[in-house]
PDB file of N, CA and C in Angstrom:
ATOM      1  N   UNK A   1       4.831  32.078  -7.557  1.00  0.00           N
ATOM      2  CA  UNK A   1       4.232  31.728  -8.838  1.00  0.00           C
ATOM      3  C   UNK A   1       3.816  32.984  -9.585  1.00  0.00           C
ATOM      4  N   UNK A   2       4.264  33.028 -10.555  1.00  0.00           N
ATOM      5  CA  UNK A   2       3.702  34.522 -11.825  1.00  0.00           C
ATOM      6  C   UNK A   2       2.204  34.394 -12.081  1.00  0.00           C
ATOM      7  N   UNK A   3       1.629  35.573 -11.966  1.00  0.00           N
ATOM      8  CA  UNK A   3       0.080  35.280 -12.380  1.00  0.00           C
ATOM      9  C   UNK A   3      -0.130  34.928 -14.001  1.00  0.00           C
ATOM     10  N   UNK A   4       1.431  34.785 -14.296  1.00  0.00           N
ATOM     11  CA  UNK A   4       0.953  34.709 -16.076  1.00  0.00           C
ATOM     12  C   UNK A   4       1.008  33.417 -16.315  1.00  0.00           C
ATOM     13  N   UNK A   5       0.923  32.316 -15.072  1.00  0.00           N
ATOM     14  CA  UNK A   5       1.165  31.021 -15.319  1.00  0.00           C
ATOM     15  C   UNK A   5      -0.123  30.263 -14.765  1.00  0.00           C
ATOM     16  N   UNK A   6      -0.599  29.174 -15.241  1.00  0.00           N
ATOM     17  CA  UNK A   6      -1.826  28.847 -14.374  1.00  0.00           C
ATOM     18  C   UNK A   6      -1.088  27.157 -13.766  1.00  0.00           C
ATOM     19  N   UNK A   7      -1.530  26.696 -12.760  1.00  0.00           N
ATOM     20  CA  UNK A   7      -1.060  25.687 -11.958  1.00  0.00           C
ATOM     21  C   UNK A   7      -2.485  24.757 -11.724  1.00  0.00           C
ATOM     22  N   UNK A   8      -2.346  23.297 -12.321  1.00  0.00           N
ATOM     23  CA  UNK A   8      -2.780  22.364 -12.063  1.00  0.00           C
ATOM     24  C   UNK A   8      -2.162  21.279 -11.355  1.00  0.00           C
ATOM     25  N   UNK A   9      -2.761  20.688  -9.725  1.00  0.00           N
ATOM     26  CA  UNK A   9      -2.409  19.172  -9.457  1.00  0.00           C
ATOM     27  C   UNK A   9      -2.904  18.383  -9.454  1.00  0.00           C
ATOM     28  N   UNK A  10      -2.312  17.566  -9.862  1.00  0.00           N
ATOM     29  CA  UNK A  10      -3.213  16.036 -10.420  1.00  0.00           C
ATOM     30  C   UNK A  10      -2.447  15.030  -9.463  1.00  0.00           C
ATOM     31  N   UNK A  11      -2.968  13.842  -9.565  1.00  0.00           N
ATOM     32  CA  UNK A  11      -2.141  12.777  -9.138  1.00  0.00           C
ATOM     33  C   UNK A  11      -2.093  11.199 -10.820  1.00  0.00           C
ATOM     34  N   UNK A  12      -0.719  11.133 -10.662  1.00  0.00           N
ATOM     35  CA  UNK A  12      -0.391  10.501 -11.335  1.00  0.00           C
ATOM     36  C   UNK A  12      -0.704   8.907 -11.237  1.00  0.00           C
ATOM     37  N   UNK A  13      -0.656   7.862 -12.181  1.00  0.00           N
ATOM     38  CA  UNK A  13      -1.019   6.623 -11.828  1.00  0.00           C
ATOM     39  C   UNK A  13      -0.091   5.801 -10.899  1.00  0.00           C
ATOM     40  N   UNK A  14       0.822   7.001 -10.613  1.00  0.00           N
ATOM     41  CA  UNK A  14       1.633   5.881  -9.304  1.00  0.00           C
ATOM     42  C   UNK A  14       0.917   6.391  -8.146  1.00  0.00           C
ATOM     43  N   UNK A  15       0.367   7.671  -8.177  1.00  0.00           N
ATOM     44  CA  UNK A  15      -0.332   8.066  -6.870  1.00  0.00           C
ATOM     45  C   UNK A  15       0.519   8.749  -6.519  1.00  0.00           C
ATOM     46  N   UNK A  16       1.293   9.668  -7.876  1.00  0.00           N
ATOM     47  CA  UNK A  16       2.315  10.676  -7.177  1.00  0.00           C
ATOM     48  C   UNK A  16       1.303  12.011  -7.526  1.00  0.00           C
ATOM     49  N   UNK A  17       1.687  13.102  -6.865  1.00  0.00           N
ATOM     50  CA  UNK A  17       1.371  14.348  -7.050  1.00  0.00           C
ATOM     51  C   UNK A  17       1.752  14.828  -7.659  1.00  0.00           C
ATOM     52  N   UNK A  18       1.345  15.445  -9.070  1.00  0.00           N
ATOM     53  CA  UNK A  18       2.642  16.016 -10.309  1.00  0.00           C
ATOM     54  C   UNK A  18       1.638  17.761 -10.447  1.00  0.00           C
ATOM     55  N   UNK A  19       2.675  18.690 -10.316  1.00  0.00           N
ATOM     56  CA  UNK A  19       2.158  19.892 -10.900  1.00  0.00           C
ATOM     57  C   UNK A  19       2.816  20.195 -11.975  1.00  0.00           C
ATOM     58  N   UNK A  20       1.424  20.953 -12.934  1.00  0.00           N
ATOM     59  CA  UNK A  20       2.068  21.262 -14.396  1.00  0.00           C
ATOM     60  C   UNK A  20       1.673  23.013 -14.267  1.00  0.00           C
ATOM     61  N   UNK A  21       2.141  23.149 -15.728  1.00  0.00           N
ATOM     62  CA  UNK A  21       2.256  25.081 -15.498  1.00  0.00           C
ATOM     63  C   UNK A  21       1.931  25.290 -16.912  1.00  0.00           C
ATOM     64  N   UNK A  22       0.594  25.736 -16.829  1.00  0.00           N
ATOM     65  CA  UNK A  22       0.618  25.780 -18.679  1.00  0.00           C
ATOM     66  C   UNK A  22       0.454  27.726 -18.229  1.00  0.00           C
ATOM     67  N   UNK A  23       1.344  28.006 -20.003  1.00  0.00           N
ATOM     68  CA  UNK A  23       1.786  28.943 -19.976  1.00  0.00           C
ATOM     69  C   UNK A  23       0.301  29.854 -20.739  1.00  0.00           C
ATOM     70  N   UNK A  24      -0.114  30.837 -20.568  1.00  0.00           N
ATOM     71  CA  UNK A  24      -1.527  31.503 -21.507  1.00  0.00           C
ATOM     72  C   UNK A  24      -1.020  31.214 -23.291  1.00  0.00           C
ATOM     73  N   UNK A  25       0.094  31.333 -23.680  1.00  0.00           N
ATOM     74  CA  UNK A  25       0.252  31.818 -24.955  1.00  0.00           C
ATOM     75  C   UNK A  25       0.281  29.720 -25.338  1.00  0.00           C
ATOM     76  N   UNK A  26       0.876  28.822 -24.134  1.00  0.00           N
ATOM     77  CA  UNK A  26       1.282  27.725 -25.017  1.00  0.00           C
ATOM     78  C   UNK A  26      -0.146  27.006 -24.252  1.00  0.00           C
ATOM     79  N   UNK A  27      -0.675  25.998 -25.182  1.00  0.00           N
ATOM     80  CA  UNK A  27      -1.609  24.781 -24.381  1.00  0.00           C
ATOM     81  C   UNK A  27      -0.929  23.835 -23.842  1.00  0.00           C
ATOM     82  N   UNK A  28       0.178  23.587 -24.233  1.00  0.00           N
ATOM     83  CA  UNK A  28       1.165  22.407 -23.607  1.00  0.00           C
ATOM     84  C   UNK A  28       1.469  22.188 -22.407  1.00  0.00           C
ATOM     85  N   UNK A  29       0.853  20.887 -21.595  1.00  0.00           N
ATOM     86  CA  UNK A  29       1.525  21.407 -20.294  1.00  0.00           C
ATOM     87  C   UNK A  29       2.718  20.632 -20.222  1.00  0.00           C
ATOM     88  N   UNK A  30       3.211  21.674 -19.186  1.00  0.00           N
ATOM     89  CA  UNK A  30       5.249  21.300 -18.846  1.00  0.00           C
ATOM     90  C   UNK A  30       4.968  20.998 -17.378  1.00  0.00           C
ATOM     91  N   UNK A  31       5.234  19.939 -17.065  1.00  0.00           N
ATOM     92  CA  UNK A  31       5.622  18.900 -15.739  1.00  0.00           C
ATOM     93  C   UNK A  31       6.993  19.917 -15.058  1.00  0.00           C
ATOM     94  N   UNK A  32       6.670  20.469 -13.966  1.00  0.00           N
ATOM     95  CA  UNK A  32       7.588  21.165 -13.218  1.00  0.00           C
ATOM     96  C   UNK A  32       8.153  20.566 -11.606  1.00  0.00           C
ATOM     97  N   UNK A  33       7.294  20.202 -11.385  1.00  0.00           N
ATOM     98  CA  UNK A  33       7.624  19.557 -10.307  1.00  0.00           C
ATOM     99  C   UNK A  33       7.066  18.034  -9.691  1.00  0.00           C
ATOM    100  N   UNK A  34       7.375  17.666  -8.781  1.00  0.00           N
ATOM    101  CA  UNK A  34       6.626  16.188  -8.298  1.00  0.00           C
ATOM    102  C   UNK A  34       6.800  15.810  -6.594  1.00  0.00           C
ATOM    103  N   UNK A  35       5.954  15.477  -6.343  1.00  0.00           N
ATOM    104  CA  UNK A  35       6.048  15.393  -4.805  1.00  0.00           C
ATOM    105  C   UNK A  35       5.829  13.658  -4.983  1.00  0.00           C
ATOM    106  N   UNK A  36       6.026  12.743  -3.376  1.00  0.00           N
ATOM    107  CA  UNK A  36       5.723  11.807  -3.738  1.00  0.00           C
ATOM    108  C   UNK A  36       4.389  12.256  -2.331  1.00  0.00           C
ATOM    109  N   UNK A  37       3.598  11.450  -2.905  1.00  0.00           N
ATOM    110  CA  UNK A  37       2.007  11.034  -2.470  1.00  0.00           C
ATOM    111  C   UNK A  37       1.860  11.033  -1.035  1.00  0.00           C
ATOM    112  N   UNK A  38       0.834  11.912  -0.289  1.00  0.00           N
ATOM    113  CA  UNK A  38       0.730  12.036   1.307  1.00  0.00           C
ATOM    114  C   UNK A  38       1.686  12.272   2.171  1.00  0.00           C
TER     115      UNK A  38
END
């Protein structure tokens, strides 16, 4: 992971695990990956 990226996980309303990657310059977060739950 680039330190110029920051990484949040959440869990989604299916009870999936979704990480997003917001970039410093954008607020938008971009959905990069997804695990499924436990």
């Amino acid at each position: 992971m680039a330190p110029a990226f920051k990484q949040r996980i959440y869990r989604n309303d299916d009870g999936r695990l979704i990480a997003t990657i917001n970039q410093d310059s954008i607020g938008d977060g971009i959905a990069t990956d997804y695990w499924p739950a436990g």
